[in-house]
N, C-alpha and C. Protein backbone atom coordinates (compact mmCIF):
# COMPACT_ATOMS: atom_id res chain seq x y z
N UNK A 1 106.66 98.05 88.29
CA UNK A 1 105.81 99.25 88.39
C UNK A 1 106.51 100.40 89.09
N UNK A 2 107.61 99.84 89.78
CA UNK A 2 108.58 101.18 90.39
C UNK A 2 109.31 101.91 89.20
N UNK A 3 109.37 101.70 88.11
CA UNK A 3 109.86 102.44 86.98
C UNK A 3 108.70 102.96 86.40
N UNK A 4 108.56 104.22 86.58
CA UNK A 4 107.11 105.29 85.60
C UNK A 4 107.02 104.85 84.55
N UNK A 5 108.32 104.67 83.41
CA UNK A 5 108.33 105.00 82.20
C UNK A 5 107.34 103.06 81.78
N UNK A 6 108.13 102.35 82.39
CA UNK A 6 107.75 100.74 82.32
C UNK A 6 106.11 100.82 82.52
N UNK A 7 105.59 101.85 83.73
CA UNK A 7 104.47 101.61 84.61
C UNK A 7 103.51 102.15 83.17
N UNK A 8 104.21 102.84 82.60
CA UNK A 8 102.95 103.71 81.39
C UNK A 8 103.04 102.75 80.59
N UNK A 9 104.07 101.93 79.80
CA UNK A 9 103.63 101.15 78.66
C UNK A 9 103.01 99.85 79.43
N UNK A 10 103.24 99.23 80.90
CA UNK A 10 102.41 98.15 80.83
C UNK A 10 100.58 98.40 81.27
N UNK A 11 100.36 99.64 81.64
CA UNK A 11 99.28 100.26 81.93
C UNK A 11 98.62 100.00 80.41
N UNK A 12 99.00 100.98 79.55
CA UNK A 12 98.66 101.24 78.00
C UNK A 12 98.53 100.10 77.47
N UNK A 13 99.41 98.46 77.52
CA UNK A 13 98.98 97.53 77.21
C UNK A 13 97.89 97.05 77.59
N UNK A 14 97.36 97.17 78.76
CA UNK A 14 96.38 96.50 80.08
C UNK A 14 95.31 97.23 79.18
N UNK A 15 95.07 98.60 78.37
CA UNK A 15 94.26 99.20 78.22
C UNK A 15 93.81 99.98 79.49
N UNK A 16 94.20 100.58 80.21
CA UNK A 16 94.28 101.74 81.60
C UNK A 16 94.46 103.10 80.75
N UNK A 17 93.77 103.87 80.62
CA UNK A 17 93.80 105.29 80.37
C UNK A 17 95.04 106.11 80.91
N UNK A 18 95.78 106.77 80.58
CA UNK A 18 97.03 106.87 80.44
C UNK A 18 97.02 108.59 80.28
N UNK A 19 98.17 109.46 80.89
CA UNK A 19 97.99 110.48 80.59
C UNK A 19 98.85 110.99 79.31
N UNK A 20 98.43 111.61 78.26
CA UNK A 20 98.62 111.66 76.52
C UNK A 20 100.50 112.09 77.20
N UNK A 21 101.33 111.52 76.72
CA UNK A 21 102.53 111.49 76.49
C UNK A 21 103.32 110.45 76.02
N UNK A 22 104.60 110.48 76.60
CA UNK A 22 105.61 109.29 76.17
C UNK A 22 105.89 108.06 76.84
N UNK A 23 105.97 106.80 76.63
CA UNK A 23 106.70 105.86 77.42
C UNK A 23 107.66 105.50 76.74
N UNK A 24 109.00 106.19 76.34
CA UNK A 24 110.11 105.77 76.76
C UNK A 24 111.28 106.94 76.97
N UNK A 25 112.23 107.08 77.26
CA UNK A 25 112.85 107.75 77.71
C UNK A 25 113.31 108.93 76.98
N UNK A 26 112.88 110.03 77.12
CA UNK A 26 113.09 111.32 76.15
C UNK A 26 114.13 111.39 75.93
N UNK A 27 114.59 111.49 74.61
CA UNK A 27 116.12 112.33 73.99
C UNK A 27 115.76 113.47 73.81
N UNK A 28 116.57 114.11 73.67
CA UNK A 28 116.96 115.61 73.18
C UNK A 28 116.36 115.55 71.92
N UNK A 29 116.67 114.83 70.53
CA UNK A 29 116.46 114.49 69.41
C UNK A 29 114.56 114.64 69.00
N UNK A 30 113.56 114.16 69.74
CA UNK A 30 112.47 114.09 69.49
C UNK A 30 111.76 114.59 70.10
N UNK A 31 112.57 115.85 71.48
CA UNK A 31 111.88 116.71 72.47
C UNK A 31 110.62 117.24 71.24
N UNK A 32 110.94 118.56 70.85
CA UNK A 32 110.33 119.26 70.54
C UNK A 32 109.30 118.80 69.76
N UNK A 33 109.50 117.69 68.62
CA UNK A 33 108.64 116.91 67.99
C UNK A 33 107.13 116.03 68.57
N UNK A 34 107.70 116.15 70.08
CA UNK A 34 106.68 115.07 70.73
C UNK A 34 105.79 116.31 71.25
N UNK A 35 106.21 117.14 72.01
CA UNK A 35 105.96 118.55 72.45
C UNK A 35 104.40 119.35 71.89
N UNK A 36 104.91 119.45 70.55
CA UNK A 36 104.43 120.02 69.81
C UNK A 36 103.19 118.77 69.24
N UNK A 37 103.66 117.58 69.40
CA UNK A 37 102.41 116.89 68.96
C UNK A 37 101.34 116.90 70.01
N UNK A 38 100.98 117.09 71.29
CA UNK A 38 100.76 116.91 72.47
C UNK A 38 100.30 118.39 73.05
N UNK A 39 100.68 118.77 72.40
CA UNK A 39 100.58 120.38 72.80
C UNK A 39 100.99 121.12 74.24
N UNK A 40 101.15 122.19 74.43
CA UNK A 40 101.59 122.77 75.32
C UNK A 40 100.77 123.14 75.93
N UNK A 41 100.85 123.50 77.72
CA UNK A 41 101.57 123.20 78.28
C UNK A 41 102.15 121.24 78.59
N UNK A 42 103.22 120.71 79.15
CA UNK A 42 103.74 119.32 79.32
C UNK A 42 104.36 119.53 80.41
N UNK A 43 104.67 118.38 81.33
CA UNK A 43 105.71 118.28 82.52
C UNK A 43 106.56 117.07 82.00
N UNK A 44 107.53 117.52 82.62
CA UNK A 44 108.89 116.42 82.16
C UNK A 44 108.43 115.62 83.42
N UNK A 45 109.22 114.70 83.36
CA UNK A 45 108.76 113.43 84.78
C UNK A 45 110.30 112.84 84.68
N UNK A 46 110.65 112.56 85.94
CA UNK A 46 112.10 111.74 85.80
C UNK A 46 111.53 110.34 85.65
N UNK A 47 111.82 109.06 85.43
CA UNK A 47 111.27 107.79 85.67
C UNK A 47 111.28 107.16 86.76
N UNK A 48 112.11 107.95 87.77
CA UNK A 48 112.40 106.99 88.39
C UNK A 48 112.19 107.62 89.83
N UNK A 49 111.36 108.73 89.53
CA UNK A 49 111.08 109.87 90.55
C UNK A 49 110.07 109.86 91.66
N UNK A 50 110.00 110.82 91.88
CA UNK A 50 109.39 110.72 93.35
C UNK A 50 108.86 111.95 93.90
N UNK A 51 108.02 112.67 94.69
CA UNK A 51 108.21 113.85 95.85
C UNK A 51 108.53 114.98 94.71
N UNK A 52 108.53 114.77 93.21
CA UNK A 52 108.23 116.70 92.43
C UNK A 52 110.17 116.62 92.27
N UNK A 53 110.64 115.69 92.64
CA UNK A 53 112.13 115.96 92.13
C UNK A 53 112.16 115.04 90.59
N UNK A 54 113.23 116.03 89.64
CA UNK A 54 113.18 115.84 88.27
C UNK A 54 112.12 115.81 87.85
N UNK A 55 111.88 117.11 87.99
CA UNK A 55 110.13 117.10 87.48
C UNK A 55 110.00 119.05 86.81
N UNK A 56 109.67 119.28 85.39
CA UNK A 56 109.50 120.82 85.36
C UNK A 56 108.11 120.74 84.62
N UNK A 57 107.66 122.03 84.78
CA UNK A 57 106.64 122.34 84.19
C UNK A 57 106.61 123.09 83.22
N UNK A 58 106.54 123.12 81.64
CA UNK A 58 106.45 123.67 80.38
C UNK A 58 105.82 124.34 79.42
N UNK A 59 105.15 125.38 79.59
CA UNK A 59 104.33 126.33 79.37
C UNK A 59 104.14 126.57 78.06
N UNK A 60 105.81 127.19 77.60
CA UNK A 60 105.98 127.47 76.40
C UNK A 60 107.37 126.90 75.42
N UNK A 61 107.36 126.57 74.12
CA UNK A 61 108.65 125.87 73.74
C UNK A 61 109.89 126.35 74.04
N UNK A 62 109.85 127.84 74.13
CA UNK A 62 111.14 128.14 74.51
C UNK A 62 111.69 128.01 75.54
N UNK A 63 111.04 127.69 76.89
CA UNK A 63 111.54 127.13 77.87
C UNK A 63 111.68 125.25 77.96
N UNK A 64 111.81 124.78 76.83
CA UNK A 64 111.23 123.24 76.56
C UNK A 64 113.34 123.04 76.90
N UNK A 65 114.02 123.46 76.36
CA UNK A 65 115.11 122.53 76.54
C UNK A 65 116.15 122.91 78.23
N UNK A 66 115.47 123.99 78.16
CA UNK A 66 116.06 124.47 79.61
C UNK A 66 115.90 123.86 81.04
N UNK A 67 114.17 123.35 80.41
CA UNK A 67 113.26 122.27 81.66
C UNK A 67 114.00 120.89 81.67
N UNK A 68 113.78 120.60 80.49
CA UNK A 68 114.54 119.20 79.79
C UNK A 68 116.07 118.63 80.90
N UNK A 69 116.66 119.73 80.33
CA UNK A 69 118.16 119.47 80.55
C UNK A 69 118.24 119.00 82.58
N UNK A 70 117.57 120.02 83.02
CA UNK A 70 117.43 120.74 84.34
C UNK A 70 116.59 119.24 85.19
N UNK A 71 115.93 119.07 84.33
CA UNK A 71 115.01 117.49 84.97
C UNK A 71 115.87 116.30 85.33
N UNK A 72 116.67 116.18 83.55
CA UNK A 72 117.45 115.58 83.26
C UNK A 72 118.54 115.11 84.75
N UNK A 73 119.02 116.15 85.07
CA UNK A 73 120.24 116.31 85.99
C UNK A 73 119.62 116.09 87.51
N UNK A 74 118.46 117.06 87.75
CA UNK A 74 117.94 116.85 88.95
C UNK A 74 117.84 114.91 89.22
N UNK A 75 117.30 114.66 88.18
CA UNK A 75 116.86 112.85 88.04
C UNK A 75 117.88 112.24 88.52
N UNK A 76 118.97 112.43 88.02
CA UNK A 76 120.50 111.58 87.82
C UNK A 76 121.42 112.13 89.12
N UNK A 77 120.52 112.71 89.95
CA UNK A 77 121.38 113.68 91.25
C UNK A 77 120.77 112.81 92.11
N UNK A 78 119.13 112.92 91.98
CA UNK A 78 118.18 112.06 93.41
C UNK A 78 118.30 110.85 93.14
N UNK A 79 118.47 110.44 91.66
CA UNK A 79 117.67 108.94 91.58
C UNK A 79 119.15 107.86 91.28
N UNK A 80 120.02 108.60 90.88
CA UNK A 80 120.92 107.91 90.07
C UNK A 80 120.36 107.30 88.52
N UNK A 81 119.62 108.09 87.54
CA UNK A 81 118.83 107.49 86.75
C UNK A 81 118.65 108.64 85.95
N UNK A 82 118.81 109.13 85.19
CA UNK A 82 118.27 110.38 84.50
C UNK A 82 117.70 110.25 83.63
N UNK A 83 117.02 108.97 82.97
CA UNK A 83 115.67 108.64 82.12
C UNK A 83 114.39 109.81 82.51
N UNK A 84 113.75 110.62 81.75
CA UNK A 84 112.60 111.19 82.28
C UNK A 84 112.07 110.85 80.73
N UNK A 85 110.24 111.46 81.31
CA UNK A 85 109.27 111.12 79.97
C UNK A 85 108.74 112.16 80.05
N UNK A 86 107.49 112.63 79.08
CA UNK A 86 106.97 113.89 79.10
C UNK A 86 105.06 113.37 79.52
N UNK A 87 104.76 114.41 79.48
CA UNK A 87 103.12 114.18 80.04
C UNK A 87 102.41 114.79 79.41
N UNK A 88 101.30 115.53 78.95
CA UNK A 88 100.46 116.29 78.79
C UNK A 88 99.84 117.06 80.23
N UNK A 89 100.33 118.87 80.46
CA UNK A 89 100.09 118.85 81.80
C UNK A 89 98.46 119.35 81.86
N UNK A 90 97.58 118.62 82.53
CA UNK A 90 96.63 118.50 83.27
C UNK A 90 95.90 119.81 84.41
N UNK A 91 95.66 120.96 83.86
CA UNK A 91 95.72 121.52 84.72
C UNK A 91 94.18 121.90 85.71
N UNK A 92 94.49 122.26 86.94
CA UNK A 92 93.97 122.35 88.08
C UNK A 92 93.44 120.76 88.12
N UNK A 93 93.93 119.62 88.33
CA UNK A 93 93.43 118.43 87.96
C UNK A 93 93.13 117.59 89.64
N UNK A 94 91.97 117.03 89.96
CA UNK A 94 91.86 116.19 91.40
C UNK A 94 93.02 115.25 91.26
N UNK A 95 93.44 114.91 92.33
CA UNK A 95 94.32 114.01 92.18
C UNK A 95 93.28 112.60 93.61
N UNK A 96 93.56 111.34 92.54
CA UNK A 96 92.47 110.84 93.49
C UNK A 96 93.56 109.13 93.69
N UNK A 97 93.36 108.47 94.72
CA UNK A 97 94.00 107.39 94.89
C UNK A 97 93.01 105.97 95.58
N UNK A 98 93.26 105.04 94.70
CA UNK A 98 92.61 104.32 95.17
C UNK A 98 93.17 102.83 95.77
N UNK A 99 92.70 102.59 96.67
CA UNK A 99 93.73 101.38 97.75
C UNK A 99 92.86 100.03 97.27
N UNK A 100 94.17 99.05 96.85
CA UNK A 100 93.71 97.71 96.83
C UNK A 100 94.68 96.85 97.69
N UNK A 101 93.87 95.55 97.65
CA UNK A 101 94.90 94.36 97.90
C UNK A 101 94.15 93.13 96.77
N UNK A 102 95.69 92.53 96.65
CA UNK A 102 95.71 91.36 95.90
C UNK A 102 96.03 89.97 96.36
N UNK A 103 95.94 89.18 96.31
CA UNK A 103 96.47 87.52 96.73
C UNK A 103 97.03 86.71 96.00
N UNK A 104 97.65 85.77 96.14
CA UNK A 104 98.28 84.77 95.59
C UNK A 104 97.14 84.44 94.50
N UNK A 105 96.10 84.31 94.40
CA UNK A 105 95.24 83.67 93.57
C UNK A 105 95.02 84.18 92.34
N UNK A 106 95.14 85.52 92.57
CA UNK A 106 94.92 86.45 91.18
C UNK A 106 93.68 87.48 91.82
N UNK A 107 93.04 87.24 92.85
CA UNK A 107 92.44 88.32 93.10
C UNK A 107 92.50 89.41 93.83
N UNK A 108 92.02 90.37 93.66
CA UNK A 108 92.55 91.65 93.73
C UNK A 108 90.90 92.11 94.29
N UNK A 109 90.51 93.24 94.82
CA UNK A 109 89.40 94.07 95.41
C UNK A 109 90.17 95.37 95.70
N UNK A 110 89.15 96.54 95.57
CA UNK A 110 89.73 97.75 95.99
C UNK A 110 88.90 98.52 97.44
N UNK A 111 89.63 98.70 97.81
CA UNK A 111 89.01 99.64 99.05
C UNK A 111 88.46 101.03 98.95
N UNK A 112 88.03 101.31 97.78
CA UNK A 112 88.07 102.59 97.42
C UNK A 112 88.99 103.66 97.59
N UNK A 113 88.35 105.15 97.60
CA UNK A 113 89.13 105.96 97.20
C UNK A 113 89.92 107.23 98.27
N UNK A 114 90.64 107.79 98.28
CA UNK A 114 90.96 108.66 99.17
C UNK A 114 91.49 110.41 98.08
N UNK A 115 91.12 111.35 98.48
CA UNK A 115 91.44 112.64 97.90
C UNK A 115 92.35 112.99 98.51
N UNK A 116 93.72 113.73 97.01
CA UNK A 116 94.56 114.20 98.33
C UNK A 116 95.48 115.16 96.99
N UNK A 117 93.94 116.01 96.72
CA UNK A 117 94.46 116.78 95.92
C UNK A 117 95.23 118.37 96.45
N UNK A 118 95.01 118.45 98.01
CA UNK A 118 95.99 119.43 98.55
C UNK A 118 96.91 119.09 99.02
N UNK A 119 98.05 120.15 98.12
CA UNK A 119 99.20 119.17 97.87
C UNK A 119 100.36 120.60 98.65
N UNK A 120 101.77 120.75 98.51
CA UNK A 120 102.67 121.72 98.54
C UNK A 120 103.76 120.96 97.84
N UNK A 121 104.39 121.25 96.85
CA UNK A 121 105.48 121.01 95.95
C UNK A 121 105.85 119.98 96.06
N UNK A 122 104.34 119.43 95.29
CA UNK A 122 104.27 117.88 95.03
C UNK A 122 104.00 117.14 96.33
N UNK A 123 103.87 117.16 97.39
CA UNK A 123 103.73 116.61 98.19
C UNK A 123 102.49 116.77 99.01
N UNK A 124 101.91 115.32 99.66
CA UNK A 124 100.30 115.55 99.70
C UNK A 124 100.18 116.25 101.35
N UNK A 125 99.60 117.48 101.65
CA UNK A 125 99.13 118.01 102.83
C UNK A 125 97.54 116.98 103.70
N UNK A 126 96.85 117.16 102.83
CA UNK A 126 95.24 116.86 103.34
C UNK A 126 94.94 115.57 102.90
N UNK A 127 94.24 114.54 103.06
CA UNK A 127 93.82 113.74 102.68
C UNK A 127 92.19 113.35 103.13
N UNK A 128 91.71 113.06 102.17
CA UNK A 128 90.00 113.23 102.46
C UNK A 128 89.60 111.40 102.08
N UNK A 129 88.52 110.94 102.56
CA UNK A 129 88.09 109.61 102.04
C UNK A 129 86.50 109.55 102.38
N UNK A 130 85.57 109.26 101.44
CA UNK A 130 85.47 109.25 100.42
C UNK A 130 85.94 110.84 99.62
N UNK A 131 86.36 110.87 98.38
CA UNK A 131 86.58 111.91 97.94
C UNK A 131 85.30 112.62 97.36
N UNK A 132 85.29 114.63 98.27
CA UNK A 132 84.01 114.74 97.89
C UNK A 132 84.18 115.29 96.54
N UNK A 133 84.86 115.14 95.34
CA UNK A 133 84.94 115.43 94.34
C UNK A 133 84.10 114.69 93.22
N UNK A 134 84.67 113.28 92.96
CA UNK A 134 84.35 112.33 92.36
C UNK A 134 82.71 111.72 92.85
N UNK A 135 81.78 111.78 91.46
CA UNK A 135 80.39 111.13 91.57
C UNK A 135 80.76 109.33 91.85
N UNK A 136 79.44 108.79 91.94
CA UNK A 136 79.19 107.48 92.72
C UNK A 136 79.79 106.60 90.88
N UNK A 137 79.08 107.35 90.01
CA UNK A 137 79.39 106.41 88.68
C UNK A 137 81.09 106.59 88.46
N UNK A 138 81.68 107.59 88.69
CA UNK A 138 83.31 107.59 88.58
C UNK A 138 84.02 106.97 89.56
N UNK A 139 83.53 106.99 90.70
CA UNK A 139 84.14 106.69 91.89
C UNK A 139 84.28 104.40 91.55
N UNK A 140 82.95 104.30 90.91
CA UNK A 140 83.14 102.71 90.38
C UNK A 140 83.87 102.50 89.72
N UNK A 141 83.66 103.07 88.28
CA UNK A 141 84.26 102.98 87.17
C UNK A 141 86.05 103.29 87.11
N UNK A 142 86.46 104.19 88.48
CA UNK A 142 88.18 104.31 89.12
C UNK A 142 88.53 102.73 89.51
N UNK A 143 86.98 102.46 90.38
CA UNK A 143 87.58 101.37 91.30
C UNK A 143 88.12 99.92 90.47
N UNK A 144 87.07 99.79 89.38
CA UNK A 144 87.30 98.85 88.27
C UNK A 144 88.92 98.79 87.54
N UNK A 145 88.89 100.00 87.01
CA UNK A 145 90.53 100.17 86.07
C UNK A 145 91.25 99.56 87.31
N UNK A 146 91.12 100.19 88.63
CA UNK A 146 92.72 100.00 89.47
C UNK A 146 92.41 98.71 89.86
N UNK A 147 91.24 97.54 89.88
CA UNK A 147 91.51 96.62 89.65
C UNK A 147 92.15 95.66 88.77
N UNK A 148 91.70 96.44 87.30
CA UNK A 148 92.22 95.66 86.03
C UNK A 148 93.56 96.28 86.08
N UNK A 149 94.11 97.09 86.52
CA UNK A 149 95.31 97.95 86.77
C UNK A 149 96.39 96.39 87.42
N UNK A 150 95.55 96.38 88.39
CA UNK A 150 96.86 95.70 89.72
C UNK A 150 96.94 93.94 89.00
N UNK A 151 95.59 93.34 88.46
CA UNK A 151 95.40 92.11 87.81
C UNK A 151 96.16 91.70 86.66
N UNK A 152 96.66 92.94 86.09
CA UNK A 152 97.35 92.78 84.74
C UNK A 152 99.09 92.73 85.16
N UNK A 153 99.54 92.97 86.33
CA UNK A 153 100.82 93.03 86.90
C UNK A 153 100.68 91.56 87.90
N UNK A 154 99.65 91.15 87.81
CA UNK A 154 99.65 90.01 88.85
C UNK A 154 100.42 90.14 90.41
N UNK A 155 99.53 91.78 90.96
CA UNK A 155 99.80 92.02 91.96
C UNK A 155 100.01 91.11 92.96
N UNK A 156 100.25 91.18 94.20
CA UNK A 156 100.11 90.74 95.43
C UNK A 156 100.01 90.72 96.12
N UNK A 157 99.62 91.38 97.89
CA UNK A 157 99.59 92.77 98.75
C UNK A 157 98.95 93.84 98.67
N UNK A 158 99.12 94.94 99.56
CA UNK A 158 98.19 96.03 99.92
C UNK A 158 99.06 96.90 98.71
N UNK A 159 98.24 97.99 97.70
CA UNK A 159 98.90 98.87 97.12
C UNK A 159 97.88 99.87 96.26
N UNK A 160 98.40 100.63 95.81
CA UNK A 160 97.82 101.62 95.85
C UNK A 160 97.49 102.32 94.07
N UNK A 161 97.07 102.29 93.26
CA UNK A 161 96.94 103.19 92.15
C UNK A 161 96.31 104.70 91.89
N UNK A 162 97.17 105.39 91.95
CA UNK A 162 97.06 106.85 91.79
C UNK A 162 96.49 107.46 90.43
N UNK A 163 95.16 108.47 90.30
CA UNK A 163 94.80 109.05 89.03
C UNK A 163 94.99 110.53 89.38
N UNK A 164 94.37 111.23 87.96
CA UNK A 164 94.60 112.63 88.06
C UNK A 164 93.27 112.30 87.17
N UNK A 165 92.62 113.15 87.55
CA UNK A 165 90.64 113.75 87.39
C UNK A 165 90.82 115.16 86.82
N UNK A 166 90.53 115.12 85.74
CA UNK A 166 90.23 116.49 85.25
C UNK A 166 88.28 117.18 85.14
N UNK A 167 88.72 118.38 85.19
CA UNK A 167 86.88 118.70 85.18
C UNK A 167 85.34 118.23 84.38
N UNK A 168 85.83 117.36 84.08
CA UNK A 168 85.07 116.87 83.14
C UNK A 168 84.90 115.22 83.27
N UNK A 169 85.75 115.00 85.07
CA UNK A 169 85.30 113.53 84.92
C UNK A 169 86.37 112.66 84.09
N UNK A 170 87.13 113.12 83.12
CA UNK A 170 88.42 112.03 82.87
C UNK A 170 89.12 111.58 83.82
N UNK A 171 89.71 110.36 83.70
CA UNK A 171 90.79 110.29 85.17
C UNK A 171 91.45 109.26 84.10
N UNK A 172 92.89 109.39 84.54
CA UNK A 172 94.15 109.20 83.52
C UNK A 172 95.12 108.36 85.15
N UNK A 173 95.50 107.15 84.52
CA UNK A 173 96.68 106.50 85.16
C UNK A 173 98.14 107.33 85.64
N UNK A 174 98.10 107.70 86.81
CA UNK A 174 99.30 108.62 87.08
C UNK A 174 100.73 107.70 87.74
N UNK A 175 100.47 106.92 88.64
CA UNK A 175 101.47 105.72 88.88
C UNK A 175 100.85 104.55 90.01
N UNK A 176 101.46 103.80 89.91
CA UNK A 176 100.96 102.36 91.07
C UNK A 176 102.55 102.77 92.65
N UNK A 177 101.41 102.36 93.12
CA UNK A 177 102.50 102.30 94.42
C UNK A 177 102.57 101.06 94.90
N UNK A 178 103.71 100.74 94.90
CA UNK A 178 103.89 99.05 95.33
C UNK A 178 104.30 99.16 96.63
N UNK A 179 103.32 99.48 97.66
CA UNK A 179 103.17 99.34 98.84
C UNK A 179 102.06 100.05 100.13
N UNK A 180 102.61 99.93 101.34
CA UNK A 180 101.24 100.44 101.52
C UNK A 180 101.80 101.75 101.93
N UNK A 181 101.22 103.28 101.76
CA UNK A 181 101.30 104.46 101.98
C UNK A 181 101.29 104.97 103.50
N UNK A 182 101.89 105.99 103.76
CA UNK A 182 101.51 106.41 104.97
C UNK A 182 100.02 107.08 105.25
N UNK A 183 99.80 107.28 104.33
CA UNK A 183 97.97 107.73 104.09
C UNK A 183 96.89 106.53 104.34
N UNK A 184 97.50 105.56 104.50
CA UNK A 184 96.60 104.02 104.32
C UNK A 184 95.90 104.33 106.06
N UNK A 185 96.26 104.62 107.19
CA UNK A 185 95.13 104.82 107.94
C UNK A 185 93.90 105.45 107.89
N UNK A 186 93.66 106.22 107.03
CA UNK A 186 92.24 107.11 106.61
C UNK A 186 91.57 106.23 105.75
N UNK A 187 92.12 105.35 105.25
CA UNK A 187 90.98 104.18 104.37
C UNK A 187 90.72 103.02 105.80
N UNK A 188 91.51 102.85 106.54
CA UNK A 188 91.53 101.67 107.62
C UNK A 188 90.16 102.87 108.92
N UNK A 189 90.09 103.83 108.94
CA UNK A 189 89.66 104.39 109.32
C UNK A 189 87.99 104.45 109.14
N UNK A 190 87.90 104.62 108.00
CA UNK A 190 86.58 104.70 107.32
C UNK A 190 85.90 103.37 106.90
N UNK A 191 86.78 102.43 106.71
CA UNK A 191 86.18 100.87 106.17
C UNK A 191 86.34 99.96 107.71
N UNK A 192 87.17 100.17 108.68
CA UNK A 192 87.33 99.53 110.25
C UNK A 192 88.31 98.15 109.69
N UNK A 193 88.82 98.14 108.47
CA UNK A 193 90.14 97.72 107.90
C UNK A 193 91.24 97.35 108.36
N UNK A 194 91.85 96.71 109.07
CA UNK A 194 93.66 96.96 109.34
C UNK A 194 94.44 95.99 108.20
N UNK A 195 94.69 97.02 107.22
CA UNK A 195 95.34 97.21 105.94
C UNK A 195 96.99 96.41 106.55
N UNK A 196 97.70 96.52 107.41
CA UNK A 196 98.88 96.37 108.04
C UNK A 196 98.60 94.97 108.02
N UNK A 197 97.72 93.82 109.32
CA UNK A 197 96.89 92.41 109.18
C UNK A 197 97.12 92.13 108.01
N UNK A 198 96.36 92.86 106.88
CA UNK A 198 95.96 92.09 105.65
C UNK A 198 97.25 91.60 105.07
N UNK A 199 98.16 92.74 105.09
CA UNK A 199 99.27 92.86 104.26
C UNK A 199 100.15 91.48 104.97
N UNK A 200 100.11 91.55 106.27
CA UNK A 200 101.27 90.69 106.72
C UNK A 200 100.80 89.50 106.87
N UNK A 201 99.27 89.26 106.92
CA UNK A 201 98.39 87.89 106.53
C UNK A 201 98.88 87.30 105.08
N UNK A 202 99.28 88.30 104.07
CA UNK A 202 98.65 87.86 102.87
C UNK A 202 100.56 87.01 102.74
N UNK A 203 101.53 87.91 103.22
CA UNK A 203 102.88 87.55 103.37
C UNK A 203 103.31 86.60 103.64
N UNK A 204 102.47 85.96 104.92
CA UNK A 204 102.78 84.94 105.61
C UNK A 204 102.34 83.50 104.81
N UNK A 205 100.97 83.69 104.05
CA UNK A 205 100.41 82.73 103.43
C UNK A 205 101.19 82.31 101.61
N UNK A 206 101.78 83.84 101.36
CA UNK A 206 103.01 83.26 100.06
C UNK A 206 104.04 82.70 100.67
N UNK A 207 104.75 82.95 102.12
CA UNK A 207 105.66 82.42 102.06
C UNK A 207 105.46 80.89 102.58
N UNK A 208 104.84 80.70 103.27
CA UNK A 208 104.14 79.09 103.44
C UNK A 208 103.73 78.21 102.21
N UNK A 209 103.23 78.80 101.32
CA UNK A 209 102.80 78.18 100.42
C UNK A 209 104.10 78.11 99.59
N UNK A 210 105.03 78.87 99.12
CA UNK A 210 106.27 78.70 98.84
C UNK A 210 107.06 77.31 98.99
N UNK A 211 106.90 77.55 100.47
CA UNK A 211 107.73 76.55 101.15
C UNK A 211 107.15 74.74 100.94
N UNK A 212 105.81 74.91 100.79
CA UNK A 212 105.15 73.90 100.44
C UNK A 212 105.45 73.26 99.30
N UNK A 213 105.90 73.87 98.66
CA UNK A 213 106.09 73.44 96.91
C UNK A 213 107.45 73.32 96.93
């Protein structure tokens, strides 16, 4: 799930709502073709990215190979990886995250949700929990997918699945975080949680049981 491009096709298998683009690694060759199917505006995404690096935003086609190239390089500078995919861009969109943990057993529960749609170049400023954006029927229906989300990877540990909410109540699979966030005290905060316990409880009991077998 640390590879985007991997994280969208095993999402899309799971059946997880997905934001309308590509999972696999853009060529030059089928830019414009995919572009144009998808419509404009799109953001390039590096795969392997992070923090808004290898990342452009695409308005119009004629700026499509200039973004491309420019992503391309930024990717293969930060990441050592210059695979990127394209997106459908989403605009003025909530960005909403929701915290689970999983166990050896296969089960998984979510802690609900945290807002942390104020952001500065890509990076999250504010973080809110419960989010006052999202109604009580979306706020379930999030919590469900990022369960069937983390169950279909046969998670394990504290982690995190990230959406993007558009005005109308869609919310689209944006990436899984395979670990626990520095934001994870504002859910430990609000639920009286220590997310840190769980995580190093849940550690201690794979590696014992490991050892058992």
């Amino acid at each position: 799930m640390g590879d985007k491009i991997s994280a969208r096709r095993a999402m899309k298998k799971a059946k997880v709502p997905v934001v309308p683009g590509t999972s696999i690694d853009m060529n030059e060759r089928y830019l414009f073709k995919v572009c144009q199917k998808i419509g404009f505006p799109v953001i390039i995404k590096a795969s392997a990215g992070g923090g808004g690096k290898g990342m452009r935003l695409v308005r119009e086609e004629s700026e499509l190979l200039e973004a491309y190239n420019a992503a391309k390089s930024e990717a293969q500078t930060s990441f050592g990886n210059d695979a990127v995919y394209i997106e459908k861009y989403i605009e003025s969109p909530h960005h909403i995250e929701i915290q689970f943990l999983g166990d050896t057993h296969g089960n998984v529960i979510h802690l609900f949700d945290r807002e942390c749609s104020v952001q500065r170049r890509h990076q999250k400023i504010v973080e809110e929990s419960p989010s006052p954006f999202i109604d009580d029927k979306t706020r379930q229906a999030m919590g469900r997918i990022a369960v069937k989300a983390a169950k279909s990877v046969n998670y394990i540990g504290a982690g995190t699945i990230e959406f993007l909410v558009d005005d109308k109540m869609n919310f689209y699979f944006l990436e899984m975080n395979t670990r626990l966030q520095v934001e994870h005290p504002i859910t430990e905060e609000v639920l009286g949680i220590d997310l840190v316990k769980e995580q190093i409880k849940e550690a201690n009991y794979t590696v014992c049981n490991n050892q058992s077998q």
